[in-house]
C-alpha atoms as a PDB file:
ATOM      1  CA  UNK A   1     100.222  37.933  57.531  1.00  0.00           C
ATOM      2  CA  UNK A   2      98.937  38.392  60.629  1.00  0.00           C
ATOM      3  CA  UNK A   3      97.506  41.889  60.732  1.00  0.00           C
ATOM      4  CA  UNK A   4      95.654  40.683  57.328  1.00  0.00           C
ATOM      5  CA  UNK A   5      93.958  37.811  58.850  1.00  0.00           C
ATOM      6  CA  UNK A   6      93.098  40.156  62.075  1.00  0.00           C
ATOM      7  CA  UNK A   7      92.040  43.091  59.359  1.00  0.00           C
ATOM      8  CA  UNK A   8      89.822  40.162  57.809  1.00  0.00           C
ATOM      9  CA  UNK A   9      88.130  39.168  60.860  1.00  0.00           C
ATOM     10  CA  UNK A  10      87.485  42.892  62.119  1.00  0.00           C
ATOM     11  CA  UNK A  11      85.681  43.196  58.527  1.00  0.00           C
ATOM     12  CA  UNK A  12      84.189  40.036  58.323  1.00  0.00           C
ATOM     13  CA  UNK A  13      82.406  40.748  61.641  1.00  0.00           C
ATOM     14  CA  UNK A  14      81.197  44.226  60.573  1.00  0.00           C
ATOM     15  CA  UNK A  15      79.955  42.329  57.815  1.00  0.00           C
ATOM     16  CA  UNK A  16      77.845  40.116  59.694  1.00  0.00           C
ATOM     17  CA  UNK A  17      76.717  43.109  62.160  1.00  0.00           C
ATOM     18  CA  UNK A  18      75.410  44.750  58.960  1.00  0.00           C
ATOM     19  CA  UNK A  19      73.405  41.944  57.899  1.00  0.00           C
ATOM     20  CA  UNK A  20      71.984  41.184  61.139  1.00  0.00           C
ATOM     21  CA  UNK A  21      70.744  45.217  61.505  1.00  0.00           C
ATOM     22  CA  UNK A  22      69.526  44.832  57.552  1.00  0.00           C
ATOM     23  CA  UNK A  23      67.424  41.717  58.356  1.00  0.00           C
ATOM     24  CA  UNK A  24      65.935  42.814  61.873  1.00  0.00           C
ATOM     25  CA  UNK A  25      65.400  46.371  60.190  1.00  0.00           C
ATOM     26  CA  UNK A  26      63.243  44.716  57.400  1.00  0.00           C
ATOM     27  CA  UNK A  27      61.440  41.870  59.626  1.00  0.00           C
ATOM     28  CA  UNK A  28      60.977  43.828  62.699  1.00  0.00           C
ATOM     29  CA  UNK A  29      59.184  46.770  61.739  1.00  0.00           C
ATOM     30  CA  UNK A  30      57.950  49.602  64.462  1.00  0.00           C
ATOM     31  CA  UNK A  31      54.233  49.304  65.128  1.00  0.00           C
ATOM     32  CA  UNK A  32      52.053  52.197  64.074  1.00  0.00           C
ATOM     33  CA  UNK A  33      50.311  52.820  67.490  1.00  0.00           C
ATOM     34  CA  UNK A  34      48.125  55.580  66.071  1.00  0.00           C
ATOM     35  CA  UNK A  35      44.329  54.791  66.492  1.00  0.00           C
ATOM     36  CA  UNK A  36      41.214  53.856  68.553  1.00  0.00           C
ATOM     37  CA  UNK A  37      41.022  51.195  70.953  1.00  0.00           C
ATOM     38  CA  UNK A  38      39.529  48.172  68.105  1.00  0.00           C
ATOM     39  CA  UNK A  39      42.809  48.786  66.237  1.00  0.00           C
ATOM     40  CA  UNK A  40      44.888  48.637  69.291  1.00  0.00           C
ATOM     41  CA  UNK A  41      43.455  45.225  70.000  1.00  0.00           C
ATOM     42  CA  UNK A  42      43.747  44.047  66.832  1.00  0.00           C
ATOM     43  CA  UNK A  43      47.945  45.142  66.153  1.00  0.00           C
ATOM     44  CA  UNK A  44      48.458  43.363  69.745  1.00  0.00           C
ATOM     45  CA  UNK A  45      46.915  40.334  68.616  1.00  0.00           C
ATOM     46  CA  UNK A  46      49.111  40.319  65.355  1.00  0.00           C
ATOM     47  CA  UNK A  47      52.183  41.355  66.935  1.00  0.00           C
ATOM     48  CA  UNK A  48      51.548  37.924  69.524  1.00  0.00           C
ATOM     49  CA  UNK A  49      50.843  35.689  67.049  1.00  0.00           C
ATOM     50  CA  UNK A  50      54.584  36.903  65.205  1.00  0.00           C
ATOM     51  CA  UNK A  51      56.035  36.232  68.420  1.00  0.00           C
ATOM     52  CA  UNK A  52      54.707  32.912  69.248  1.00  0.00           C
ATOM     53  CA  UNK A  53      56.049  31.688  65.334  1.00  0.00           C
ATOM     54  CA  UNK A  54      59.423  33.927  65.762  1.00  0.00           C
ATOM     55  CA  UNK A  55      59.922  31.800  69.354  1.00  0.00           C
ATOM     56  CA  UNK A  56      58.760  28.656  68.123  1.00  0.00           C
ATOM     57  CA  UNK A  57      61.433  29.204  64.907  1.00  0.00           C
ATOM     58  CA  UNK A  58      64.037  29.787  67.786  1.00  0.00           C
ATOM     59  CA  UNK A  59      62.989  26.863  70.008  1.00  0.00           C
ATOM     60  CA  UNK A  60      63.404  24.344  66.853  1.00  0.00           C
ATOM     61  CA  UNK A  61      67.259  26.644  65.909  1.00  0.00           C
ATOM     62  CA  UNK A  62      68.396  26.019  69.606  1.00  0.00           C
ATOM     63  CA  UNK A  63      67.812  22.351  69.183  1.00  0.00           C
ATOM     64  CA  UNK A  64      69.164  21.670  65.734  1.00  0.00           C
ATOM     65  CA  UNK A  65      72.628  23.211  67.383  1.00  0.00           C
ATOM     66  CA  UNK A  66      72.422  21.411  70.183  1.00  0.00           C
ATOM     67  CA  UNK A  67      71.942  17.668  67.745  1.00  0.00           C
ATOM     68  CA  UNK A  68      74.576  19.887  65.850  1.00  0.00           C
ATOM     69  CA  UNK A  69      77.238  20.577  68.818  1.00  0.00           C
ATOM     70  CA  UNK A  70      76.778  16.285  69.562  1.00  0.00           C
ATOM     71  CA  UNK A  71      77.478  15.552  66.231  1.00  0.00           C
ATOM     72  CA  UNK A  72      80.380  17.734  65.724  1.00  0.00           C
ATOM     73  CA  UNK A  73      81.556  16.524  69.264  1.00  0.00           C
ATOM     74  CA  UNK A  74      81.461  12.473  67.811  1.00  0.00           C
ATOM     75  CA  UNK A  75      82.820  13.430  64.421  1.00  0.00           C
ATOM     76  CA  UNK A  76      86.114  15.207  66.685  1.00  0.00           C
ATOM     77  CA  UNK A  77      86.511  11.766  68.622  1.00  0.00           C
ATOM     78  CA  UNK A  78      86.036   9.924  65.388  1.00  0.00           C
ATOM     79  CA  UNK A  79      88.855  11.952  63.711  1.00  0.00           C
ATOM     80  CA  UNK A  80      91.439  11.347  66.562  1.00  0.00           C
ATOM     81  CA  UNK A  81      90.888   7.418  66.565  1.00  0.00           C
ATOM     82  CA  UNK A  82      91.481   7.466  62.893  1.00  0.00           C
ATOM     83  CA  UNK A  83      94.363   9.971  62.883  1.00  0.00           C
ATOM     84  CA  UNK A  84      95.919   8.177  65.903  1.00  0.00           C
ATOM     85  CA  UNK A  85      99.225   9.102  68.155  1.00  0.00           C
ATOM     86  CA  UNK A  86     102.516   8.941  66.459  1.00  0.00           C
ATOM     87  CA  UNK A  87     104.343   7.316  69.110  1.00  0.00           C
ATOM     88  CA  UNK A  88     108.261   8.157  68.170  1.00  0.00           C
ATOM     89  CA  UNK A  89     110.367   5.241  67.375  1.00  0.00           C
ATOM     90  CA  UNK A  90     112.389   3.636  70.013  1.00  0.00           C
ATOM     91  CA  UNK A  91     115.539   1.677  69.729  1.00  0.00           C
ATOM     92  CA  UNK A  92     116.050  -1.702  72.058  1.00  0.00           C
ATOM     93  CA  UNK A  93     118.823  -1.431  74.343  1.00  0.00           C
ATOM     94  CA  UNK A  94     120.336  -4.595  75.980  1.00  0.00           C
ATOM     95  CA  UNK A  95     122.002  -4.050  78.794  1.00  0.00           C
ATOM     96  CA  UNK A  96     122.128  -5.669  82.364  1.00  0.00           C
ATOM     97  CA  UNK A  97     120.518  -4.715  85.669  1.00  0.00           C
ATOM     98  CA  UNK A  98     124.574  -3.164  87.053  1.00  0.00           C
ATOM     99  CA  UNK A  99     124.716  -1.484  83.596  1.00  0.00           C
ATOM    100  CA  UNK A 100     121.552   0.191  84.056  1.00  0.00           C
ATOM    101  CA  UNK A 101     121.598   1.287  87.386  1.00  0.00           C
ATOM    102  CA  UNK A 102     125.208   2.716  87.320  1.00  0.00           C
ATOM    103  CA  UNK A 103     123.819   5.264  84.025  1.00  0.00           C
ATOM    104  CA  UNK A 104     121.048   6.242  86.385  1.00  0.00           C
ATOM    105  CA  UNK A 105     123.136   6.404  89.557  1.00  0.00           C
ATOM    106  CA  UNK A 106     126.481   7.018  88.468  1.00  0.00           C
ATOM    107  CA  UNK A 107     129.240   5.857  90.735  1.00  0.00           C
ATOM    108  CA  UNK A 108     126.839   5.690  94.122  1.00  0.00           C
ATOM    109  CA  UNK A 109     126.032   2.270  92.287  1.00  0.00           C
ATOM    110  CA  UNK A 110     128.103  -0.287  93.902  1.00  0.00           C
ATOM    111  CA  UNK A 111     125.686  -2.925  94.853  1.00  0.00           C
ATOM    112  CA  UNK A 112     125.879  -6.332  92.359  1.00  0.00           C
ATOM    113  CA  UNK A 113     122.486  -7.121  90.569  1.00  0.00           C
ATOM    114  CA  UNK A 114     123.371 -10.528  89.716  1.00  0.00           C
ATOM    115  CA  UNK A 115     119.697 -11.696  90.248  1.00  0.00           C
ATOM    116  CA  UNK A 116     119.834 -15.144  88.784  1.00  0.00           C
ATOM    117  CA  UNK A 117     122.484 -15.800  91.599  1.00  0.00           C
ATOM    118  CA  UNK A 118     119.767 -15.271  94.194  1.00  0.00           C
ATOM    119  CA  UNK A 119     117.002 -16.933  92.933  1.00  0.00           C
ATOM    120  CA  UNK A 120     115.631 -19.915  94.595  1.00  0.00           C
ATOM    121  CA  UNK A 121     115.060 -22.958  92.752  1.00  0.00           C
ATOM    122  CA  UNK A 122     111.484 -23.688  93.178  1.00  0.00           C
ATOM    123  CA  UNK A 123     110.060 -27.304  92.217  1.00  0.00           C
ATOM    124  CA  UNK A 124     107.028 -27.770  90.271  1.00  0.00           C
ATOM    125  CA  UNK A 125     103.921 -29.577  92.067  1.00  0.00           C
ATOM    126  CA  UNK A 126     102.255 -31.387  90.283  1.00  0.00           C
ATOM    127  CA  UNK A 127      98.413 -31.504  91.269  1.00  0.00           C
ATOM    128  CA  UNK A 128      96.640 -34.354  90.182  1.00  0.00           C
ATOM    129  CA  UNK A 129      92.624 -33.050  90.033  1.00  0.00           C
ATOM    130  CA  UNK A 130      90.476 -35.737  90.971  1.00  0.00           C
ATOM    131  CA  UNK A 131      88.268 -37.758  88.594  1.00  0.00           C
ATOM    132  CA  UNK A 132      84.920 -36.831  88.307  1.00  0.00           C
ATOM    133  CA  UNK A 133      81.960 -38.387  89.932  1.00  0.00           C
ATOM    134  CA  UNK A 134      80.489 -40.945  87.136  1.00  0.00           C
ATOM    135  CA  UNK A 135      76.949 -39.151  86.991  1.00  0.00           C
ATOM    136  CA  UNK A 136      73.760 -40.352  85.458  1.00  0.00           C
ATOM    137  CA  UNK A 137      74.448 -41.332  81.207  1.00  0.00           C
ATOM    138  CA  UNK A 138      71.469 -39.062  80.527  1.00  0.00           C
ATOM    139  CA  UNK A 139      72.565 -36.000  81.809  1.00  0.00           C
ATOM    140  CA  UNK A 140      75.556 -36.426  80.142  1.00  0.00           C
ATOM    141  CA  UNK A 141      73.513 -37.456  76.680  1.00  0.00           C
ATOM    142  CA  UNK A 142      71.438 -33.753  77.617  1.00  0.00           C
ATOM    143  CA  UNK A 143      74.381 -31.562  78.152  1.00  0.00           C
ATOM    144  CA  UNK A 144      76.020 -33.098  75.172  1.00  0.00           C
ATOM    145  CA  UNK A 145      73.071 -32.186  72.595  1.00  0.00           C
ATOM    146  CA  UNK A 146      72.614 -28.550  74.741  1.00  0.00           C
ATOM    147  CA  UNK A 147      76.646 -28.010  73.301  1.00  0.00           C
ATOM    148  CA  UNK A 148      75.312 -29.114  69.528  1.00  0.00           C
ATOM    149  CA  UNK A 149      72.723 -27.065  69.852  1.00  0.00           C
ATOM    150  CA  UNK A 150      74.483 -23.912  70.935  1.00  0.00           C
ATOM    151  CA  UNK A 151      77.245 -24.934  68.233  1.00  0.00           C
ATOM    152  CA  UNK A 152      75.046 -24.765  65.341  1.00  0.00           C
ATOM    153  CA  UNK A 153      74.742 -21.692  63.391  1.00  0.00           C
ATOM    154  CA  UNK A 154      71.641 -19.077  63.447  1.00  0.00           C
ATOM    155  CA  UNK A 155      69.221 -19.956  60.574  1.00  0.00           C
ATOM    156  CA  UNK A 156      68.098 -17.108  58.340  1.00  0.00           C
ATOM    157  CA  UNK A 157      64.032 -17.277  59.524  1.00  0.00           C
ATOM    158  CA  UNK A 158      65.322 -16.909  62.877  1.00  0.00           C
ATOM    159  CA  UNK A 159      68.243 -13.692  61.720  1.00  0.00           C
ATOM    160  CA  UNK A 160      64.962 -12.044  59.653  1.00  0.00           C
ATOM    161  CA  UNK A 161      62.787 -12.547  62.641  1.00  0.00           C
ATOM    162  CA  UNK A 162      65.574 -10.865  64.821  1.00  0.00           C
ATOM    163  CA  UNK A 163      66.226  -8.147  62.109  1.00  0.00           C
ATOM    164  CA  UNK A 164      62.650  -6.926  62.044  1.00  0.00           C
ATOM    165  CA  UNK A 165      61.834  -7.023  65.865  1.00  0.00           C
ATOM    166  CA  UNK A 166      65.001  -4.509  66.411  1.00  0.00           C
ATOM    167  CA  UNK A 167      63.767  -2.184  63.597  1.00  0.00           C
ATOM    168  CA  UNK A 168      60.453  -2.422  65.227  1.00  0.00           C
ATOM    169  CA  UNK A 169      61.887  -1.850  68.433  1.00  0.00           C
ATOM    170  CA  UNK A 170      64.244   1.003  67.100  1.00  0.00           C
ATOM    171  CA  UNK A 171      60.854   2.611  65.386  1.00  0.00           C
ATOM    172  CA  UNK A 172      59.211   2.641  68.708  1.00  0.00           C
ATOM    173  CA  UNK A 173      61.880   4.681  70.355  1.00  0.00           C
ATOM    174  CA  UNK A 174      61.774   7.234  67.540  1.00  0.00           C
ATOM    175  CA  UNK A 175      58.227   7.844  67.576  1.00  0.00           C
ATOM    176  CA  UNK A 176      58.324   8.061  71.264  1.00  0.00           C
ATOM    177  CA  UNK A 177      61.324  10.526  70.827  1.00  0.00           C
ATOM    178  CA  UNK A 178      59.218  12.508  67.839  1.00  0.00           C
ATOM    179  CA  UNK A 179      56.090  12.373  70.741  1.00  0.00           C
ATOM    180  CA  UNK A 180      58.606  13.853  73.728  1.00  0.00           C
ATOM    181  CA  UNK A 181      60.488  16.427  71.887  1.00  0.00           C
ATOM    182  CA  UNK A 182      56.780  18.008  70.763  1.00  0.00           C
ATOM    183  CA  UNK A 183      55.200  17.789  74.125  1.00  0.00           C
ATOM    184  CA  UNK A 184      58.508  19.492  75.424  1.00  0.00           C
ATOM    185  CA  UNK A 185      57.660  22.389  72.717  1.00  0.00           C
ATOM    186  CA  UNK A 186      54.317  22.651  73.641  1.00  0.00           C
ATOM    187  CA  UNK A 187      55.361  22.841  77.260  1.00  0.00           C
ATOM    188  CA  UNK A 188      57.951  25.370  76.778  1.00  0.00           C
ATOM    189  CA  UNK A 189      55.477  27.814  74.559  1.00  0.00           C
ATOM    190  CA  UNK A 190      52.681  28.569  76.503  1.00  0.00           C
ATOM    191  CA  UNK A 191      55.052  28.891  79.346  1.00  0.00           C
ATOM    192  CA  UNK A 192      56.940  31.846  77.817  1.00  0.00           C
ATOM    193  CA  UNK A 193      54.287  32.845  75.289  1.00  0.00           C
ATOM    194  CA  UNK A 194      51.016  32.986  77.495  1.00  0.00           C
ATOM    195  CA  UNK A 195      48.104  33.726  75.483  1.00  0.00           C
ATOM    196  CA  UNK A 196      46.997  37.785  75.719  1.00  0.00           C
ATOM    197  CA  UNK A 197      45.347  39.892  78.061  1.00  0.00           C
ATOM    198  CA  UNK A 198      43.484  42.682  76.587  1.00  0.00           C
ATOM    199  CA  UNK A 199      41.618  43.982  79.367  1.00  0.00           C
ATOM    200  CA  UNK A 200      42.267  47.423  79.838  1.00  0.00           C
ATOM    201  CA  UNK A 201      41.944  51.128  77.805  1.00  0.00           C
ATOM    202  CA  UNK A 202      43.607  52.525  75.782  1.00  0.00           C
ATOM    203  CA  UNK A 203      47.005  53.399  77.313  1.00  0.00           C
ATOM    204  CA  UNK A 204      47.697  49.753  78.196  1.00  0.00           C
ATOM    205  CA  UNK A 205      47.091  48.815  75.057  1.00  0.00           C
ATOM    206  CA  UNK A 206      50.004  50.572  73.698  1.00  0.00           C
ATOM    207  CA  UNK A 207      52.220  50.089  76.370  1.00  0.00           C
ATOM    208  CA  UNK A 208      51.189  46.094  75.854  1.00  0.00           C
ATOM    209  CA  UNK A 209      52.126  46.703  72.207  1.00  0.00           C
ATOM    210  CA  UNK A 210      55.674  48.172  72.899  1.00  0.00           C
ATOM    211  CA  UNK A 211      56.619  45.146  75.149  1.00  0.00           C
ATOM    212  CA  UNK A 212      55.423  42.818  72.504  1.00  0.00           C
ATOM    213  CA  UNK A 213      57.919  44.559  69.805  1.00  0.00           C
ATOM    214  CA  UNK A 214      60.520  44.547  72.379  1.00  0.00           C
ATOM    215  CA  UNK A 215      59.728  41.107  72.836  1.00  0.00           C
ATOM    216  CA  UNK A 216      59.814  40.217  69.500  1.00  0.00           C
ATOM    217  CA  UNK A 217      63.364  41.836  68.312  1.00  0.00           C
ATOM    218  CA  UNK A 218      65.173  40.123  70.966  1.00  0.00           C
ATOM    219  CA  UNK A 219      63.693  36.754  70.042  1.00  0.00           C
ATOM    220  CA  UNK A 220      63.558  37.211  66.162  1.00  0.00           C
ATOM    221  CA  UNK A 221      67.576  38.602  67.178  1.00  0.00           C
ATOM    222  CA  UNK A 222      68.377  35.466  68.912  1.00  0.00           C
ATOM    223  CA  UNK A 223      66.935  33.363  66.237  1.00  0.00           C
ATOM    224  CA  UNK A 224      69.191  34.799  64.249  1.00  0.00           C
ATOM    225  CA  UNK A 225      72.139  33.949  65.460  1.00  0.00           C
ATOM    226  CA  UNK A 226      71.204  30.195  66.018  1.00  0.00           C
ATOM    227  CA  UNK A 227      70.218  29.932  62.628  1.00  0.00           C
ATOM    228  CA  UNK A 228      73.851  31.258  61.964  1.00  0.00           C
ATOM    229  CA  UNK A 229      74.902  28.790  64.368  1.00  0.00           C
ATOM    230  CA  UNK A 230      73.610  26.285  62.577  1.00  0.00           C
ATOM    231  CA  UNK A 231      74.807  26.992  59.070  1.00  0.00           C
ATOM    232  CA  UNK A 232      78.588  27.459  60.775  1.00  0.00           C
ATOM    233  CA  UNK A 233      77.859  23.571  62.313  1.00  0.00           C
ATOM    234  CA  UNK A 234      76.655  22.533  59.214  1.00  0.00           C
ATOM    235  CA  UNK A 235      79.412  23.040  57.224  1.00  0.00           C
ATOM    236  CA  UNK A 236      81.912  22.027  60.128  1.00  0.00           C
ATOM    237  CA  UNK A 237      80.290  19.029  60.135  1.00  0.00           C
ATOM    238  CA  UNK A 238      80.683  18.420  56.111  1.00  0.00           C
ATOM    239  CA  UNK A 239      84.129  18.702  56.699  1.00  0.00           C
ATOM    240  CA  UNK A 240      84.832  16.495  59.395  1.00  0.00           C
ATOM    241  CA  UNK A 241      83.017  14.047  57.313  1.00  0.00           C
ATOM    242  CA  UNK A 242      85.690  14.496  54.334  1.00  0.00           C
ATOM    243  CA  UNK A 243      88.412  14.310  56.540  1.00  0.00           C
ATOM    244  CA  UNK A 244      87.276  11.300  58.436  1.00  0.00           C
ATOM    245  CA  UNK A 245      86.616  10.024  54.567  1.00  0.00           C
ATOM    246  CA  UNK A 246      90.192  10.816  53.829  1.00  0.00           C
ATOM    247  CA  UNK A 247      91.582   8.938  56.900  1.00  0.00           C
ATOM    248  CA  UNK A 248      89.643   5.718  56.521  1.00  0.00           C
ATOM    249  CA  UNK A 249      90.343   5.649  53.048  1.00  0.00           C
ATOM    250  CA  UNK A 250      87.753   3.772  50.688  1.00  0.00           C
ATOM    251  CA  UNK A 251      87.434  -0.155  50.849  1.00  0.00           C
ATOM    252  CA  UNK A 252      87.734  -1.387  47.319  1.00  0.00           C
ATOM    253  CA  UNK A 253      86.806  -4.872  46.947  1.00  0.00           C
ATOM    254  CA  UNK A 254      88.831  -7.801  46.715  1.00  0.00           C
ATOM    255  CA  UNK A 255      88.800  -8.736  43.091  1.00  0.00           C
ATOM    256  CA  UNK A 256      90.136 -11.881  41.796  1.00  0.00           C
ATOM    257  CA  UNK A 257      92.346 -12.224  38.093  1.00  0.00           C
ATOM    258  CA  UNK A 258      89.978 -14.221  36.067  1.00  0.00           C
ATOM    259  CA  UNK A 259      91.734 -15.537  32.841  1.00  0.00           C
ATOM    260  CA  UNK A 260      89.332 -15.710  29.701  1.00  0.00           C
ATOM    261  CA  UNK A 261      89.134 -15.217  25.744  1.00  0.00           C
ATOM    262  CA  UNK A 262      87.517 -12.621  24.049  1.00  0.00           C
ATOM    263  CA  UNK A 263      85.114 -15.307  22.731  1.00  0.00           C
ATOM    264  CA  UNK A 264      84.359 -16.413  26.439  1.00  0.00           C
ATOM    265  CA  UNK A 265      83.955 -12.367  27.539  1.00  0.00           C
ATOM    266  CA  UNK A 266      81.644 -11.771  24.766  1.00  0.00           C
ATOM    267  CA  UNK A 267      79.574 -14.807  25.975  1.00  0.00           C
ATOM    268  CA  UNK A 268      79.318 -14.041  28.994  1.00  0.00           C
ATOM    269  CA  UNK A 269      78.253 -10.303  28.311  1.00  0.00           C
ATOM    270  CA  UNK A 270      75.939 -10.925  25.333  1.00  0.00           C
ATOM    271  CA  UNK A 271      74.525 -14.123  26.180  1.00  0.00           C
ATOM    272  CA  UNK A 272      73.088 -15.907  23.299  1.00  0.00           C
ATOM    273  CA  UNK A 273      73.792 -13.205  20.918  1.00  0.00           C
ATOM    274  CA  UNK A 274      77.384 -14.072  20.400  1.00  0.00           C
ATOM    275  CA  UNK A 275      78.198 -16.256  17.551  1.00  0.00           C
ATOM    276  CA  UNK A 276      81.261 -14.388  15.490  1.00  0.00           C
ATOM    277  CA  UNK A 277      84.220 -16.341  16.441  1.00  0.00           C
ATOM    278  CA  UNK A 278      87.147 -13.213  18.041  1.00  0.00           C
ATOM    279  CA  UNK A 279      90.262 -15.794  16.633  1.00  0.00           C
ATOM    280  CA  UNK A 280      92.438 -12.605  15.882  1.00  0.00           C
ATOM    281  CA  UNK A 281      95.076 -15.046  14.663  1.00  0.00           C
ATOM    282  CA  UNK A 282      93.451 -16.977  12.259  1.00  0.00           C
ATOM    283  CA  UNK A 283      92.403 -13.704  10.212  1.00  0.00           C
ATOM    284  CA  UNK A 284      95.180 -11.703  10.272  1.00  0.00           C
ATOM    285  CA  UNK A 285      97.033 -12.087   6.547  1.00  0.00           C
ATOM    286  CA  UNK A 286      99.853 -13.332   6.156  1.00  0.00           C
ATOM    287  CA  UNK A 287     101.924 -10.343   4.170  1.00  0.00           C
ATOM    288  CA  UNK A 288     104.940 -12.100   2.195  1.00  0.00           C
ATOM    289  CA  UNK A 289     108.223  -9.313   2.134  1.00  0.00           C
ATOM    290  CA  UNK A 290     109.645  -8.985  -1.226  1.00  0.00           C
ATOM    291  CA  UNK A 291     112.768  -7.582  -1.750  1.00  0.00           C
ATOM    292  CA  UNK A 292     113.096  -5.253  -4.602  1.00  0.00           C
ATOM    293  CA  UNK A 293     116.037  -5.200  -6.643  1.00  0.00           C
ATOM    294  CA  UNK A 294     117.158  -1.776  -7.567  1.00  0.00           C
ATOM    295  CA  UNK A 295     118.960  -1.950 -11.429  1.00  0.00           C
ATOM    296  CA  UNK A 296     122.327  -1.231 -12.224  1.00  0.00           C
ATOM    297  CA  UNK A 297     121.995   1.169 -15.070  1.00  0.00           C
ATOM    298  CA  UNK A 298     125.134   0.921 -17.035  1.00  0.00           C
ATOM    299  CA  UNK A 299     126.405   4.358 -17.925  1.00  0.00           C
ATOM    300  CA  UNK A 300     128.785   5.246 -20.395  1.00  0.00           C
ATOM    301  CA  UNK A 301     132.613   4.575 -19.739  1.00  0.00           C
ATOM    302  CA  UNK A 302     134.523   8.073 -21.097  1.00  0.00           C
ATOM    303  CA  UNK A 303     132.298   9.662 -18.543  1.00  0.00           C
ATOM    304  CA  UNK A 304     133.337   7.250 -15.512  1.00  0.00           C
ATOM    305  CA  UNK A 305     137.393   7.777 -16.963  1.00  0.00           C
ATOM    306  CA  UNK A 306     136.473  11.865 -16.677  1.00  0.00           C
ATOM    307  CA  UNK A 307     134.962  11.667 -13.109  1.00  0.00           C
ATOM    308  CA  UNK A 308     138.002   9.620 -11.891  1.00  0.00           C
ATOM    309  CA  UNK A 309     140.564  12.470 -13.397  1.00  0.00           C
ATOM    310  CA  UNK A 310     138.637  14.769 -11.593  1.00  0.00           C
ATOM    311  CA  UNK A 311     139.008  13.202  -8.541  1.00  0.00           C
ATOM    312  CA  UNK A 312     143.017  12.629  -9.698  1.00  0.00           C
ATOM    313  CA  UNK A 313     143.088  16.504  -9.779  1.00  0.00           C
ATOM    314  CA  UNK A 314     141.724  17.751  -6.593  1.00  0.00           C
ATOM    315  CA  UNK A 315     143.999  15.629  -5.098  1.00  0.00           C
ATOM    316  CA  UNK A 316     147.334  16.631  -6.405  1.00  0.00           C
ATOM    317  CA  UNK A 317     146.054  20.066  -5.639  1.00  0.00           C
ATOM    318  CA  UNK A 318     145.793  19.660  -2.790  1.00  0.00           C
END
């Protein structure tokens, strides 16, 4: 079994090898670098735009797997709490304080734990508090209404009017998230993609050209392999959602046995509609049993004397 799984692995990643060397062969082409200077310009100007989309497509790949790795990371924790530890079940033991100590000890133990012997009887004094300073009747009357009024229950204008300033709230911090992670993108672009310098002749032109394809497989090859990343956390992440779905089992709701006639269902379903009275009872016919009496056909009496002396017969042959 387990040379098949390793023999599955070793193929599975030359199967993945051979896709990756399929997909940069078809999207990463070598640059024809035959021609004058104008067409020079013009294939190092195409070949830097295709690297400023293949590194922004990496830039947005690297972050999905990071939200990814977090996610997966919560949905682990989640599945622990759920699952829980299976603590092993212990039995209680009574036994005294000699008892104990002479199973961990043995016979060194020789010392009597009789600890209610030694305890000192310790009396119980009672503190009277003293009263409280009458104060004035209407601080009293204040702190008594402050209570009722921190008693009372929330109305609903005031819940609502809570409700929509935290949504508001939790809008602002996602449009000033949205705002943060793009000026962090623009930030990180034209510090590694610099816009082009194409000053020079020819011969720098086509060595600017090579290390703009070089450029451009290692990015487009390491966008790759987040995207990959992200498919594998993808589906990692589906599962730890069944599994936590599977652990927490599904509330149903608490449903109460409600006794009622088909008259009273139908009612209630159809409304004003129902007017055929459902009293199965009443129209079920009433089916009287009659018994049949089945005719004794007399036969004919020399043929009743016959069968009988056949009957004799077999007998006293017998």
């Amino acid at each position: 079994m387990l040379s098949i799984a390793a023999n599955w692995l070793v193929q599975e990643k030359k199967d993945i090898t051979a896709a990756k060397e399929a997909y940069m062969a078809e999207t990463c082409p070598k640059p024809s670098l035959s021609g004058d200077q104008a067409a020079l310009m013009e294939a190092c100007k195409k070949l830097h735009a295709m690297l400023d989309k293949i590194d922004e497509e990496r830039y947005d790949a690297e972050s999905k797997v990071g939200k990814a790795d977090k996610e997966i990371e919560d949905l682990r924790i989640k599945v622990v709490d759920l699952a829980g530890v299976k603590k092993p079940a212990l039995k209680k033991v009574r036994m005294s304080a000699d008892a104990m100590l002479k199973a961990l000890l043995g016979s060194k133990h020789t010392v009597n734990m009789d600890l209610r012997a030694n305890l000192k009887q310790v009396k119980k004094e009672v503190k009277e508090e003293p009263a409280e300073a009458a104060g004035d009747w209407r601080k009293n009357i204040e702190d008594k209404a402050d209570r009722k009024k921190m008693g009372k229950r929330m109305t609903s204008s005031r819940r609502h009017h809570l409700k929509s300033l935290i949504l508001q709230i939790a809008a602002d911090w996602l449009e000033q998230e949205v705002k943060e992670a793009e000026e962090a993108k623009e930030a990180y672009m034209s510090q590694n993609c610099p816009s082009l310098d194409l000053s020079g002749d020819q011969a720098a032109l086509v060595e600017l050209c090579k290390k703009l394809h070089q450029a451009i497989d290692t990015i487009d090859e390491e966008r790759y392999d987040s995207e990959a990343k992200v498919q594998k956390s993808d589906k990692e992440i589906s599962d730890l959602k069944l599994k936590i779905v599977e652990l927490g089992g599904v509330k149903k709701p608490a449903l109460k046995k409600v006794r009622m006639s088909a008259d009273a269902m139908l009612q209630a379903l159809l409304g004003g509609k129902h007017k055929v009275t459902m009293d199965l009872r009443s129209n079920l016919k009433q089916v009287k049993k009659e018994v049949k009496e089945e005719a004794v056909e007399a036969g004919d009496w020399r043929k009743n004397i016959e069968d009988k002396a056949d009957r004799k017969k077999m007998f006293e042959t017998s």
